[in-house]
N, C-alpha and C. Protein backbone atom coordinates (compact mmCIF):
# COMPACT_ATOMS: atom_id res chain seq x y z
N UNK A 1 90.71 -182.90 75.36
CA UNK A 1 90.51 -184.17 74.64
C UNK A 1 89.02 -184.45 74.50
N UNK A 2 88.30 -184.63 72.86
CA UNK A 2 86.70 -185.24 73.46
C UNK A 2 86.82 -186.22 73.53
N UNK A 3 85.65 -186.52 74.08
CA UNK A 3 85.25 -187.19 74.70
C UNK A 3 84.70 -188.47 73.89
N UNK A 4 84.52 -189.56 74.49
CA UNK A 4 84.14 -190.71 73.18
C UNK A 4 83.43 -191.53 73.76
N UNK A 5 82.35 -192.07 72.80
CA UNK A 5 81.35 -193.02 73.49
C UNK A 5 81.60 -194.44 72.63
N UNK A 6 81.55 -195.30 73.51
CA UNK A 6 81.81 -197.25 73.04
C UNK A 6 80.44 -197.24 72.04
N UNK A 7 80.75 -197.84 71.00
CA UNK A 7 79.68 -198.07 70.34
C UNK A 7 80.00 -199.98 69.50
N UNK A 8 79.16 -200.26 69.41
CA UNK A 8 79.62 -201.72 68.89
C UNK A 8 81.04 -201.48 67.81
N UNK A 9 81.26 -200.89 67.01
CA UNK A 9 81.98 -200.74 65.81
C UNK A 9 83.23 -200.14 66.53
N UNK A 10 83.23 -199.63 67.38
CA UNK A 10 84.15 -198.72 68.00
C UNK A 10 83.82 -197.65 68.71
N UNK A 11 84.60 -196.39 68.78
CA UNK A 11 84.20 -195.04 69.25
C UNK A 11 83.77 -194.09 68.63
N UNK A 12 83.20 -193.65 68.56
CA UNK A 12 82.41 -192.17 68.21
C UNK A 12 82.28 -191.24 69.11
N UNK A 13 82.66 -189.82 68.47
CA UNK A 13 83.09 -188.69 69.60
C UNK A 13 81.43 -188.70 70.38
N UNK A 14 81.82 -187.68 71.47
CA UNK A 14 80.73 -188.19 72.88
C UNK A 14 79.82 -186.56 71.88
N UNK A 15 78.29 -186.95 72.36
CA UNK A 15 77.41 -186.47 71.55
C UNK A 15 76.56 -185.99 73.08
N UNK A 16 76.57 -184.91 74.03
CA UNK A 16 75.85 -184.92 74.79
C UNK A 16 74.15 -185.40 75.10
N UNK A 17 73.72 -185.10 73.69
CA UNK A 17 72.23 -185.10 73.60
C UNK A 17 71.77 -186.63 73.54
N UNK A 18 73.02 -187.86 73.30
CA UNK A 18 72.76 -189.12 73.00
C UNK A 18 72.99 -189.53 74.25
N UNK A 19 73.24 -189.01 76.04
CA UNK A 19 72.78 -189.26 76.97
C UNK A 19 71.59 -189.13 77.26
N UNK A 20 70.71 -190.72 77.78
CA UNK A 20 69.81 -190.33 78.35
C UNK A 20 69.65 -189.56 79.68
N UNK A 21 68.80 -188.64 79.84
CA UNK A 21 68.93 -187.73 80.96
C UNK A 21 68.53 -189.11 82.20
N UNK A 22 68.95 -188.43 83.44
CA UNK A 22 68.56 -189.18 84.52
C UNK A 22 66.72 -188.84 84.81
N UNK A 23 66.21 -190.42 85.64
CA UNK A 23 64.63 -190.34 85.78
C UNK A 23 64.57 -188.16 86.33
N UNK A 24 65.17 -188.18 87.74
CA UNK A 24 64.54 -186.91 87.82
C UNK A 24 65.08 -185.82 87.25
N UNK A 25 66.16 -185.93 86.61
CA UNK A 25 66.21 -184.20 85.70
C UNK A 25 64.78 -184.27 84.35
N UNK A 26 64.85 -185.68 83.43
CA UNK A 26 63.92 -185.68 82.97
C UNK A 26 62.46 -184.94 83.58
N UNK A 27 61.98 -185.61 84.90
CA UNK A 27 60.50 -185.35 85.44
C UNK A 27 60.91 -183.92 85.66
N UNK A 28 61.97 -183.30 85.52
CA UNK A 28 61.40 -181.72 85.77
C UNK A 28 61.83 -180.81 84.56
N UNK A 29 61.93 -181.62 83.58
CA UNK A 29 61.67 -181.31 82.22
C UNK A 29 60.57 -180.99 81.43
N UNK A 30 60.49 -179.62 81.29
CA UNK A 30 59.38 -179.53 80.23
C UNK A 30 57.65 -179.92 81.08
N UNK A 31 57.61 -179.86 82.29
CA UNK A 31 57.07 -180.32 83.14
C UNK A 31 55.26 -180.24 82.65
N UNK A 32 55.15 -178.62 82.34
CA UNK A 32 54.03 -178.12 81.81
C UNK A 32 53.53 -178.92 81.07
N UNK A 33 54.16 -179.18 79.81
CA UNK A 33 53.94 -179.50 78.80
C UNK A 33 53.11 -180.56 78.65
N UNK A 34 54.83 -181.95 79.64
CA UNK A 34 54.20 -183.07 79.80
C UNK A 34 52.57 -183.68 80.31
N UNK A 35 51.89 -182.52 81.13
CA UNK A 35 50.86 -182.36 81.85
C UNK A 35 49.64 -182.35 80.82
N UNK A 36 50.22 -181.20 79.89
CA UNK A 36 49.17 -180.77 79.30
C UNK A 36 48.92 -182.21 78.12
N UNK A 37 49.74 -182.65 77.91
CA UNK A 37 49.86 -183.56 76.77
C UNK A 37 49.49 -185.33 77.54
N UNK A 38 49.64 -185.08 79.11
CA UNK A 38 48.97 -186.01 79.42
C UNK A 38 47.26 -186.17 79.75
N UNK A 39 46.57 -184.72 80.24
CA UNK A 39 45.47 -184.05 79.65
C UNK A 39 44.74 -184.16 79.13
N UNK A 40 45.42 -184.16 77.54
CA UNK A 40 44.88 -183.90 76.17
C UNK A 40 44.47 -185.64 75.97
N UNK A 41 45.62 -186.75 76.76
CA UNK A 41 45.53 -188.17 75.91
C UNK A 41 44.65 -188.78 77.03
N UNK A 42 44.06 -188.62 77.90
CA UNK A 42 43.36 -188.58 78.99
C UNK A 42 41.78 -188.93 78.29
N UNK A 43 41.52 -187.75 77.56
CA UNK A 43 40.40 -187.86 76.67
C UNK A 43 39.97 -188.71 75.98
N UNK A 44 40.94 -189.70 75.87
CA UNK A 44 40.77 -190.92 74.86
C UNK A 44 40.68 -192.26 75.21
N UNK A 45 40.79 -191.99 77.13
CA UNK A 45 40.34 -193.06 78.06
C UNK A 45 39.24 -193.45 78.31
N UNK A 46 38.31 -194.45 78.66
CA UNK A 46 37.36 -194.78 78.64
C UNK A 46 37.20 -195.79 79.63
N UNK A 47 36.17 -196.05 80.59
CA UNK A 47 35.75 -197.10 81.27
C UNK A 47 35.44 -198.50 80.34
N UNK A 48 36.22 -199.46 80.99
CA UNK A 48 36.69 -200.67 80.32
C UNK A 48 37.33 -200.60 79.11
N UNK A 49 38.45 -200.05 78.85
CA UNK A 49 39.63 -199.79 77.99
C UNK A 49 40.91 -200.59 79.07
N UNK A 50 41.51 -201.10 78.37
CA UNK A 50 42.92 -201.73 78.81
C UNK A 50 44.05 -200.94 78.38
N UNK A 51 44.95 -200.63 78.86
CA UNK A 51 45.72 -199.56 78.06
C UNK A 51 47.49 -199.70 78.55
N UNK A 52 48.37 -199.73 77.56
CA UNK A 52 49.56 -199.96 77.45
C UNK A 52 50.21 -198.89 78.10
N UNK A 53 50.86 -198.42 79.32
CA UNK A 53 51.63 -197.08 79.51
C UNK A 53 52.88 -197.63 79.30
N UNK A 54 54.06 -196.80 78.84
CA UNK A 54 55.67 -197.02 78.82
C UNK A 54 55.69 -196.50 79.79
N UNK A 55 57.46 -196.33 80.32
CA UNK A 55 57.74 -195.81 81.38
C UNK A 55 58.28 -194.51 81.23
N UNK A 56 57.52 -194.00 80.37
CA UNK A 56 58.30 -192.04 80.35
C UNK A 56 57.58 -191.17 81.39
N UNK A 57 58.68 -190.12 81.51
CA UNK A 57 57.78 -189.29 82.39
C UNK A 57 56.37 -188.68 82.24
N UNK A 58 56.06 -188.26 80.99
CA UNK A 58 54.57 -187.93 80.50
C UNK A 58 53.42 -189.09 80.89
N UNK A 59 53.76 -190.64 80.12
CA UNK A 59 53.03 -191.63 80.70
C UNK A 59 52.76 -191.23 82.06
N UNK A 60 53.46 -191.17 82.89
CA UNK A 60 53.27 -191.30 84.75
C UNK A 60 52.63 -190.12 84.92
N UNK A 61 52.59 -188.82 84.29
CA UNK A 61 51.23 -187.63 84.54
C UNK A 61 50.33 -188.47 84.14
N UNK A 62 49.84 -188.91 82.54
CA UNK A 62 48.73 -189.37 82.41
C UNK A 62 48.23 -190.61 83.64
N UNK A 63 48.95 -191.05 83.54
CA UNK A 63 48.64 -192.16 85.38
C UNK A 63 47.68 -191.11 86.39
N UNK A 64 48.57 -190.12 86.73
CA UNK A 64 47.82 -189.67 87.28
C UNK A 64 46.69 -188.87 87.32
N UNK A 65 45.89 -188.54 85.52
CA UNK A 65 45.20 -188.13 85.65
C UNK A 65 44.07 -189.66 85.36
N UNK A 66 44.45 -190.66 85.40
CA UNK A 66 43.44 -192.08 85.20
C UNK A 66 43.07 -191.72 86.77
N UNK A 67 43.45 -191.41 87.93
CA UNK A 67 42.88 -192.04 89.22
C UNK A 67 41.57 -191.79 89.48
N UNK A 68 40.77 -190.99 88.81
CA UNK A 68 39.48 -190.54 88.83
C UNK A 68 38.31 -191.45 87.91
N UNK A 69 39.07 -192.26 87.01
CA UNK A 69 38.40 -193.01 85.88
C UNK A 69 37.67 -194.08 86.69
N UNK A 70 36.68 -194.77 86.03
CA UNK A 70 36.20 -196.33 86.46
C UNK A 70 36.69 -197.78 85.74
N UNK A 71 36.73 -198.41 86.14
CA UNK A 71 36.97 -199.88 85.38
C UNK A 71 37.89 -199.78 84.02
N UNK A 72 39.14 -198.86 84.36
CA UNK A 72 40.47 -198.93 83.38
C UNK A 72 41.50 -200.29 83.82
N UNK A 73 41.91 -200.42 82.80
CA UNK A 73 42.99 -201.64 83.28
C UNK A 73 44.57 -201.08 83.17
N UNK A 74 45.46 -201.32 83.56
CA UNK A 74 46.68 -200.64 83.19
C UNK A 74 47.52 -201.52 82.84
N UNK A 75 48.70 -201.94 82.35
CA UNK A 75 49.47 -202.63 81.93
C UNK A 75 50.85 -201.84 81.43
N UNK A 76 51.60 -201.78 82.54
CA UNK A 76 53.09 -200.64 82.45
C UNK A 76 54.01 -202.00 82.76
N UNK A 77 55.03 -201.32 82.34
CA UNK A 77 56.35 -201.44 82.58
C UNK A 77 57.40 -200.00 83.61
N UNK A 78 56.51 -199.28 84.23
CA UNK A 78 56.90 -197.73 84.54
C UNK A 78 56.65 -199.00 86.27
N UNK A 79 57.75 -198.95 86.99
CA UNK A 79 57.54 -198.97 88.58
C UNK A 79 56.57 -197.87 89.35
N UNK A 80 57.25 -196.15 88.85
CA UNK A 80 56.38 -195.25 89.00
C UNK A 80 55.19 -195.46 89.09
N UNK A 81 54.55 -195.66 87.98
CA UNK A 81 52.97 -196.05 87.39
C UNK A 81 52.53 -196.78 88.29
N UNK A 82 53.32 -197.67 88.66
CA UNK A 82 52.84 -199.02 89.38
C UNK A 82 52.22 -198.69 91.14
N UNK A 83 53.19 -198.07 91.65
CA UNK A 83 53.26 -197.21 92.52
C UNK A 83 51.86 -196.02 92.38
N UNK A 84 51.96 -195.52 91.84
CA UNK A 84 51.10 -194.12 91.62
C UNK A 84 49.50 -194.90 91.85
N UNK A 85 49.35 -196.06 91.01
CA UNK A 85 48.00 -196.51 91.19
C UNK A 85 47.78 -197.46 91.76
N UNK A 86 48.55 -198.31 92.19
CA UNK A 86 48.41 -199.67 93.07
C UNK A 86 47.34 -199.14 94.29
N UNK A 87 46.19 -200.09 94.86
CA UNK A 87 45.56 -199.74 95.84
C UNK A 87 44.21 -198.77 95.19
N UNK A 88 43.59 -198.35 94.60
CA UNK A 88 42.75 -197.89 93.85
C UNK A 88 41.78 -199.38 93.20
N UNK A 89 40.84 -199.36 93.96
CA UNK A 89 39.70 -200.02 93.78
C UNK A 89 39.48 -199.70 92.30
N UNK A 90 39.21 -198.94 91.64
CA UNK A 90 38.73 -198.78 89.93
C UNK A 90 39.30 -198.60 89.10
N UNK A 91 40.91 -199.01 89.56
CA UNK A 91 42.15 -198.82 88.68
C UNK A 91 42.55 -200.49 88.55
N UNK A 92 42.47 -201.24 87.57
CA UNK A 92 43.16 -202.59 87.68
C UNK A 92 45.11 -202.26 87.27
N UNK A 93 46.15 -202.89 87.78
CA UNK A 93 47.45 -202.61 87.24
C UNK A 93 48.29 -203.96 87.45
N UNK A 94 48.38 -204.09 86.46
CA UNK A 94 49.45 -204.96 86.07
C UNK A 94 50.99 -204.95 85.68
N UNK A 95 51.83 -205.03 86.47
CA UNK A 95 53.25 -204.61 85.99
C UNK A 95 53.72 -206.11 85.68
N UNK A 96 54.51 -205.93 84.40
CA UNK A 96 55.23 -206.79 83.73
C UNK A 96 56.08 -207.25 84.09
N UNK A 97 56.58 -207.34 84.87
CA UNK A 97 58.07 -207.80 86.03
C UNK A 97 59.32 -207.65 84.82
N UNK A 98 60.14 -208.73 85.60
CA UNK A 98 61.70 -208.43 84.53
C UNK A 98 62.55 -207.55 85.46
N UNK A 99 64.05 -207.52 85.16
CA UNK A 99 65.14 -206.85 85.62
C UNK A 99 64.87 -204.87 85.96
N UNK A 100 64.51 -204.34 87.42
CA UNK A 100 64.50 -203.24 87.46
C UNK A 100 65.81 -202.03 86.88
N UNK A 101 65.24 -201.32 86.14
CA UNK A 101 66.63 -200.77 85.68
C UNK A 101 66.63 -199.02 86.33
N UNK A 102 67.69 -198.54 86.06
CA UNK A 102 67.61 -197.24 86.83
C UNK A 102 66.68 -196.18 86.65
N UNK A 103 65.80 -196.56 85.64
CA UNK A 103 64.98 -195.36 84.94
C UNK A 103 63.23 -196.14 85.67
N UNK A 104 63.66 -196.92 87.01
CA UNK A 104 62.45 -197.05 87.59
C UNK A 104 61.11 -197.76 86.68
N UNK A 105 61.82 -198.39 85.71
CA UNK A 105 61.08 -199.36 84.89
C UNK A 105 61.95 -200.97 85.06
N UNK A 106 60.63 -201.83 84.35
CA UNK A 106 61.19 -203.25 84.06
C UNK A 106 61.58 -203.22 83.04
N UNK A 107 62.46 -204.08 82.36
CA UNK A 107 63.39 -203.80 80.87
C UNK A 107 63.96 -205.59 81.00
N UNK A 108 64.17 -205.73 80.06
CA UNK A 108 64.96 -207.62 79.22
C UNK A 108 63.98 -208.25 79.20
N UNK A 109 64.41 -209.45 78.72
CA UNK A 109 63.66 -210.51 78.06
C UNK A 109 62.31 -211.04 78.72
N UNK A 110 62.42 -210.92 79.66
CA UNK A 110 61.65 -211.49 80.71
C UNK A 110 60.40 -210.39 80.45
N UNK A 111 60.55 -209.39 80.83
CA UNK A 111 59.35 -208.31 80.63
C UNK A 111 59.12 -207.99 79.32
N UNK A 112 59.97 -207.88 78.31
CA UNK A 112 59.41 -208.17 76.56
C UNK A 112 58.83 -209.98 76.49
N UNK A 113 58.69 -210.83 77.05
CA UNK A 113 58.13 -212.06 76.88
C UNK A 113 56.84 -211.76 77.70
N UNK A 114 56.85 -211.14 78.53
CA UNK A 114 55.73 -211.44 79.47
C UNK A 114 54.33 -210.45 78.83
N UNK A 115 54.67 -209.31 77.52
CA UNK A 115 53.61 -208.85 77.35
C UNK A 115 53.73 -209.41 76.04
N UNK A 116 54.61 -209.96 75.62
CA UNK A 116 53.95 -210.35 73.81
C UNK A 116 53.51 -211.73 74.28
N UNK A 117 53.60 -212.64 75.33
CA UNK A 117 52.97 -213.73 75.46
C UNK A 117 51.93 -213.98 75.57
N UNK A 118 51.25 -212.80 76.86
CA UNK A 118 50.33 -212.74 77.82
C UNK A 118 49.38 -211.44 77.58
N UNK A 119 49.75 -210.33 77.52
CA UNK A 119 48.80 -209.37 77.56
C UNK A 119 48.37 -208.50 76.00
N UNK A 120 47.46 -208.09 76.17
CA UNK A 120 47.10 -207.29 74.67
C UNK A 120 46.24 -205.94 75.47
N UNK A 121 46.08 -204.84 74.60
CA UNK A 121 45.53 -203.67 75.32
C UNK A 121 45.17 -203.08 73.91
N UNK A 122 43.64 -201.99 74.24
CA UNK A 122 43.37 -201.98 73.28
C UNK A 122 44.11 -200.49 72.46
N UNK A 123 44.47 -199.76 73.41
CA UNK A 123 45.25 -199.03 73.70
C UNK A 123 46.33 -198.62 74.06
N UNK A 124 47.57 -197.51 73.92
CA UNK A 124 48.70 -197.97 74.04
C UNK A 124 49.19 -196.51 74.15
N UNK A 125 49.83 -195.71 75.06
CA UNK A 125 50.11 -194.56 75.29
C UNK A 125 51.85 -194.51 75.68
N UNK A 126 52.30 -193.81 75.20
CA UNK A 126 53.98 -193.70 75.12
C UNK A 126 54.57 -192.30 74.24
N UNK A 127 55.80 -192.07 74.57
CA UNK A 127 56.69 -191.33 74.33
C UNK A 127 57.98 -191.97 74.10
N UNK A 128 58.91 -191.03 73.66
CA UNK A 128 60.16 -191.64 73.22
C UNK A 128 61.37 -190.22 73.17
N UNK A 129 62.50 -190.50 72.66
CA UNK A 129 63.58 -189.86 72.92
C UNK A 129 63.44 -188.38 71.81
N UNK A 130 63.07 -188.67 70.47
CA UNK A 130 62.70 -188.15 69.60
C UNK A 130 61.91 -188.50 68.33
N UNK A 131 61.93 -187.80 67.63
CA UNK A 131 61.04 -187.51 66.07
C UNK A 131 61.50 -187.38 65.41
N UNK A 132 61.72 -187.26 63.95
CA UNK A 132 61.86 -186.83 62.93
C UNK A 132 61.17 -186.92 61.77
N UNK A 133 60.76 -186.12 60.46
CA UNK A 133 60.19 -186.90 59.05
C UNK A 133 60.75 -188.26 58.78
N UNK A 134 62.24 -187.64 58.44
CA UNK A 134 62.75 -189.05 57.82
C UNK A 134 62.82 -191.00 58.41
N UNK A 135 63.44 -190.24 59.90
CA UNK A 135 63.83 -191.60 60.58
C UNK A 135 62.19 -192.08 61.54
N UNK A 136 61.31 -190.72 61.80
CA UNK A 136 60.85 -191.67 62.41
C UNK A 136 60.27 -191.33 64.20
N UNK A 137 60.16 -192.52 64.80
CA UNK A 137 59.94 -192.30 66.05
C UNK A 137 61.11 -193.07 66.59
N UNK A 138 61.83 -192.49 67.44
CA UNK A 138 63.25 -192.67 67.50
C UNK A 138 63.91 -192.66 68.95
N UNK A 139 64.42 -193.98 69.47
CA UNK A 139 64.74 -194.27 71.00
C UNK A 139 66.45 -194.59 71.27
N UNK A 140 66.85 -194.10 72.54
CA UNK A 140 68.46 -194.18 72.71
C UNK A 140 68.59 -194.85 74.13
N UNK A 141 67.55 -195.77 74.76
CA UNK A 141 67.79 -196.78 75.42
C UNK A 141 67.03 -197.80 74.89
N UNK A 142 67.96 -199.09 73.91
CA UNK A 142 67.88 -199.98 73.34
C UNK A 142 66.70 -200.49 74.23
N UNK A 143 66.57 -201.06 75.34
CA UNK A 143 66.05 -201.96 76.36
C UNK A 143 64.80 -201.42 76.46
N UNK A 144 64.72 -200.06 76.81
CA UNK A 144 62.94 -199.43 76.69
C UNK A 144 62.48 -199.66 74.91
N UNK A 145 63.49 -199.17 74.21
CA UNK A 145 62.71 -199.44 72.69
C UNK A 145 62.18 -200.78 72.46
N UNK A 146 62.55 -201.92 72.73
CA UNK A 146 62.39 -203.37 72.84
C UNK A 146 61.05 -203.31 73.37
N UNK A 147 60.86 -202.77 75.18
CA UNK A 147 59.37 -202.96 75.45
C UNK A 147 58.41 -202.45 74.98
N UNK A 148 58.92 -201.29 74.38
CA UNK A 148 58.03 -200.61 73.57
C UNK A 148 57.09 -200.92 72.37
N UNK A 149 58.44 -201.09 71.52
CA UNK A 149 57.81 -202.41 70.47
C UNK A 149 56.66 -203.81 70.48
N UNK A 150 57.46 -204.62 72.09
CA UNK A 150 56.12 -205.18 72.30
C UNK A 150 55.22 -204.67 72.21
N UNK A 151 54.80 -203.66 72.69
CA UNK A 151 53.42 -203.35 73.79
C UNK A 151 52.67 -202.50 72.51
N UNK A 152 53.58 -202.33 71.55
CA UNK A 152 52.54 -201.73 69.77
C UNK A 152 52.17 -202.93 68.90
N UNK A 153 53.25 -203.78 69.36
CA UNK A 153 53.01 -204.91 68.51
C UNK A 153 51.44 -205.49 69.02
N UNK A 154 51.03 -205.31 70.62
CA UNK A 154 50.33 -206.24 70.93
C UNK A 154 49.10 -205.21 71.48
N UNK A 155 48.93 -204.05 70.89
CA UNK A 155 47.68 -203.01 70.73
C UNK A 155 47.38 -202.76 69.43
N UNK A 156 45.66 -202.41 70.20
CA UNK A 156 45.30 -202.34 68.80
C UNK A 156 45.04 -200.46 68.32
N UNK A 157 45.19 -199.32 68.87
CA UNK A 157 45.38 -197.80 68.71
C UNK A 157 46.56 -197.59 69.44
N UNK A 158 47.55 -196.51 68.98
CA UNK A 158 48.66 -196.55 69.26
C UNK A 158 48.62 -194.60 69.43
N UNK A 159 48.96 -194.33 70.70
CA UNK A 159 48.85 -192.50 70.98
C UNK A 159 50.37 -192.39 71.14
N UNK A 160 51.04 -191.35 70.39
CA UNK A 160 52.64 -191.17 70.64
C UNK A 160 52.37 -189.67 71.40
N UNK A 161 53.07 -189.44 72.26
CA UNK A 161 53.27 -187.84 73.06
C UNK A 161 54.23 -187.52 72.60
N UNK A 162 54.18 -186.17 72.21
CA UNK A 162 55.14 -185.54 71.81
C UNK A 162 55.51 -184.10 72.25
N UNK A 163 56.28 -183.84 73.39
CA UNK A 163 56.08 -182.45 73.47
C UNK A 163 56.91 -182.13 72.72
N UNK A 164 57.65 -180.41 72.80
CA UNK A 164 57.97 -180.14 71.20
C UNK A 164 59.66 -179.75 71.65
N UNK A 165 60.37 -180.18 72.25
CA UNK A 165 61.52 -180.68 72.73
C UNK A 165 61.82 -182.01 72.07
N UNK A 166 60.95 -182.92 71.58
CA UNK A 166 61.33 -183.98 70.92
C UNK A 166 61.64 -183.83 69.20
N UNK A 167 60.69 -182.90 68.76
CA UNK A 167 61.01 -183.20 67.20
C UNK A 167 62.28 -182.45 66.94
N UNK A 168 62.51 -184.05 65.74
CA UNK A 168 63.91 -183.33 65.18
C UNK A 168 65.11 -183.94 66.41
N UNK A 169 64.59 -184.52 67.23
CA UNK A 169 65.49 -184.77 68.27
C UNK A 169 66.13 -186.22 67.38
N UNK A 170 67.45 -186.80 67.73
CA UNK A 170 67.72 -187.79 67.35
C UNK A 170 68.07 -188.98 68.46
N UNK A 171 67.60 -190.08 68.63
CA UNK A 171 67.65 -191.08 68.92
C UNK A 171 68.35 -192.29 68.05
N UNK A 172 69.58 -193.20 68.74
CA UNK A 172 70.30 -193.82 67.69
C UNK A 172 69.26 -195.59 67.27
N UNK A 173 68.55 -195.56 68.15
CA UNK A 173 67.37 -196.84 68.05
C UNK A 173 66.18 -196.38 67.43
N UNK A 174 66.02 -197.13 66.51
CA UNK A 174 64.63 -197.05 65.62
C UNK A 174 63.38 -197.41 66.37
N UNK A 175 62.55 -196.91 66.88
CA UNK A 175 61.40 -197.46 67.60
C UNK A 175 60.19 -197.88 66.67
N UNK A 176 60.22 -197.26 65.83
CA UNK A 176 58.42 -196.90 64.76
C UNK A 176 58.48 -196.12 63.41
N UNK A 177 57.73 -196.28 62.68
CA UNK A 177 57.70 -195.44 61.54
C UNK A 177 56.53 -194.71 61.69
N UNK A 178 56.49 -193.66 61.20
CA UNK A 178 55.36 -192.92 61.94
C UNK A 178 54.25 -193.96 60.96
N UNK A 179 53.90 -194.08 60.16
CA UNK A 179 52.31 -194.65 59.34
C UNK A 179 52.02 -196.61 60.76
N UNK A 180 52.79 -196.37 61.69
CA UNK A 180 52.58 -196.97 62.96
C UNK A 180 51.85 -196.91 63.71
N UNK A 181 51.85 -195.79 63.84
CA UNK A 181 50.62 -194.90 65.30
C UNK A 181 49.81 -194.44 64.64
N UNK A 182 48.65 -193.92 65.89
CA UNK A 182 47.10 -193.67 64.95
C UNK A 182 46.89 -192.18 65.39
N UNK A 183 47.82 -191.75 66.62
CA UNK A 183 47.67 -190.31 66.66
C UNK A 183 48.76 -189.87 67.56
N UNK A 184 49.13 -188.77 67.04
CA UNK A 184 50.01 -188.22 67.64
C UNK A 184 49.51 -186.55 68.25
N UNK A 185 50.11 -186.81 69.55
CA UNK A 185 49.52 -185.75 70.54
C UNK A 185 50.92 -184.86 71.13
N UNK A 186 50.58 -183.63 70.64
CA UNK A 186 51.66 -182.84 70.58
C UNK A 186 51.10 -181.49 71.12
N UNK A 187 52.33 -180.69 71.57
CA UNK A 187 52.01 -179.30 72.05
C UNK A 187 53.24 -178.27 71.11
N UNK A 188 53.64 -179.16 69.57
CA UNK A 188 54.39 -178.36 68.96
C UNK A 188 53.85 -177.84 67.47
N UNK A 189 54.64 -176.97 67.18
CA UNK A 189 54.16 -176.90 65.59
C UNK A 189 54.85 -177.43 65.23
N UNK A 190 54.17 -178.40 64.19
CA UNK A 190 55.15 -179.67 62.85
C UNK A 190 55.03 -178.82 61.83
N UNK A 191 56.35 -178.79 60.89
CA UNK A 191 57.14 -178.63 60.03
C UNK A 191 56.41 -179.33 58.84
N UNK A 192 56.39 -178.99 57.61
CA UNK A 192 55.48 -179.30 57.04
C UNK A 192 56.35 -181.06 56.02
N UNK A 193 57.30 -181.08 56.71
CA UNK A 193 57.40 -182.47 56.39
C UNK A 193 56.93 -183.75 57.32
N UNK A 194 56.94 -183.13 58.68
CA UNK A 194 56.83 -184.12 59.51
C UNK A 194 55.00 -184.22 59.03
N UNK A 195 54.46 -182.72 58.66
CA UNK A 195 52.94 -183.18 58.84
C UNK A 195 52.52 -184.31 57.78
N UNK A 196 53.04 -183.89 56.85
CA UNK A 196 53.10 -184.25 55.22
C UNK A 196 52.92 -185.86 55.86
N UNK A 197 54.18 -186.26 56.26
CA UNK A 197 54.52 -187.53 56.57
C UNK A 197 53.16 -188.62 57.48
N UNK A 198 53.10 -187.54 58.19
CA UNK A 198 51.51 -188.06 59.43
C UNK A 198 50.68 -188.19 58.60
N UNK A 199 50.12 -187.07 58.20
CA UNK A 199 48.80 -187.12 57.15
C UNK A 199 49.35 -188.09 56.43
N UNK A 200 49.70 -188.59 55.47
CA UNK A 200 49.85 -189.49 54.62
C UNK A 200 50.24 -190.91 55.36
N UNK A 201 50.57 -191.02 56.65
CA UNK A 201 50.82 -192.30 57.08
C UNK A 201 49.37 -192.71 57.74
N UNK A 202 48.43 -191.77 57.69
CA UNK A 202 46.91 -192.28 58.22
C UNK A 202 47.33 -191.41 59.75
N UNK A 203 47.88 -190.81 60.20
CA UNK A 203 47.84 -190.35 61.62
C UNK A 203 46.95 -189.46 61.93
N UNK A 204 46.39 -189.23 63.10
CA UNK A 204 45.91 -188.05 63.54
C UNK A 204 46.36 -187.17 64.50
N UNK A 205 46.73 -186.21 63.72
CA UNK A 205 47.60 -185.03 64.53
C UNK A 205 46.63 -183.97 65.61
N UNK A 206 46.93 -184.55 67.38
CA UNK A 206 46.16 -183.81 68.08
C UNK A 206 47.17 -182.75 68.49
N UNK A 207 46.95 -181.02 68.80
CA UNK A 207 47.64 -180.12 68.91
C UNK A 207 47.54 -179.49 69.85
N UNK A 208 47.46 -179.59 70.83
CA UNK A 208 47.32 -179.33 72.38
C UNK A 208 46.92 -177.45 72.62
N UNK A 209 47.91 -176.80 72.20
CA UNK A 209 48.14 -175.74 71.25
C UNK A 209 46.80 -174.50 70.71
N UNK A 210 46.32 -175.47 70.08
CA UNK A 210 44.81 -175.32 69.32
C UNK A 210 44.21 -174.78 69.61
């Protein structure tokens, strides 16, 4: 018998890939990659920069390559993150509070109010479920896409990670259109629609790769 997933409208047969993986099968996903692509967005940190992390696993490498920086500010929703740098004299961190959810982040109303009220960054570093030309930058836990949204709404450069397990991936939540973000940092080769799409949405395609 398949299997079937609740969806507002009803059921729809069960789609393995539209599970989000759990926090640690994710963190030992693609592990390299995530490193290198946290690395690469590392470069674009700066002493006295304020900067938006989500709570993906890539964000929490780049965390850890900030511990060496001076006078960065942080502003996550990642518990991880929070953890990883709390106690670091030249690291400022701010976690957004709100309902802890299993993916070791804050998520609802409370933590989407508390950064579109209160905080702005000039910077904004994140990942998501997948990519595509057509749809986009594309998320399948409603509740992270929400904080997400804040935290672009309320920066002013926007870095998407992408290792290359994501494109083409589908996510049933709309997060972004790519002419959204100002660069996208990848360790894949894009397809000459997705590039088509970047270049023409103003993006800058960094290629880890290279």
């Amino acid at each position: 018998q398949e299997s079937l997933r609740r969806t507002h409208g009803g059921a729809v047969p069960m789609d393995e890939s539209t599970y989000e993986l759990s926090l640690e099968k994710r963190k030992s996903t693609n592990i390299d990659a995530k490193k290198q692509l946290a690395a690469e967005a590392a470069k674009y940190i700066a002493g006295g920069d304020t900067v938006f992390l989500d709570a993906s696993t890539t964000t929490f490498y780049l965390a850890k390559e900030l511990k060496n920086m001076d006078n960065v500010t942080v502003i996550t929703n990642s518990i991880r993150v929070v953890c990883e740098l709390t106690g670091l004299e030249n690291i400022k961190v701010i976690a957004v509070g709100g309902v802890a959810s299993s993916n070791q982040s804050f998520v609802g109303n409370l933590a989407e109010n508390s950064i579109e009220e209160n905080y702005f960054a000039n910077k904004m570093f994140f990942s998501s479920k997948g990519v595509t030309a057509d749809a986009g930058i594309l998320e399948s836990n409603e509740k992270e896409c929400g904080i997400k949204q804040k935290m672009m709404q309320n920066s002013k450069v926007k870095y998407y990670l992408c290792d290359r397990s994501k494109i083409g991936r589908i996510g049933f939540v709309k997060l972004s259109p790519l002419d959204k973000i100002d660069y996208f940092i990848t360790n894949a080769e894009l397809d000459e629609a997705l590039t088509q799409n970047l270049i023409e949405g103003g993006v800058e395609i960094v290629n880890t790769d290279n």
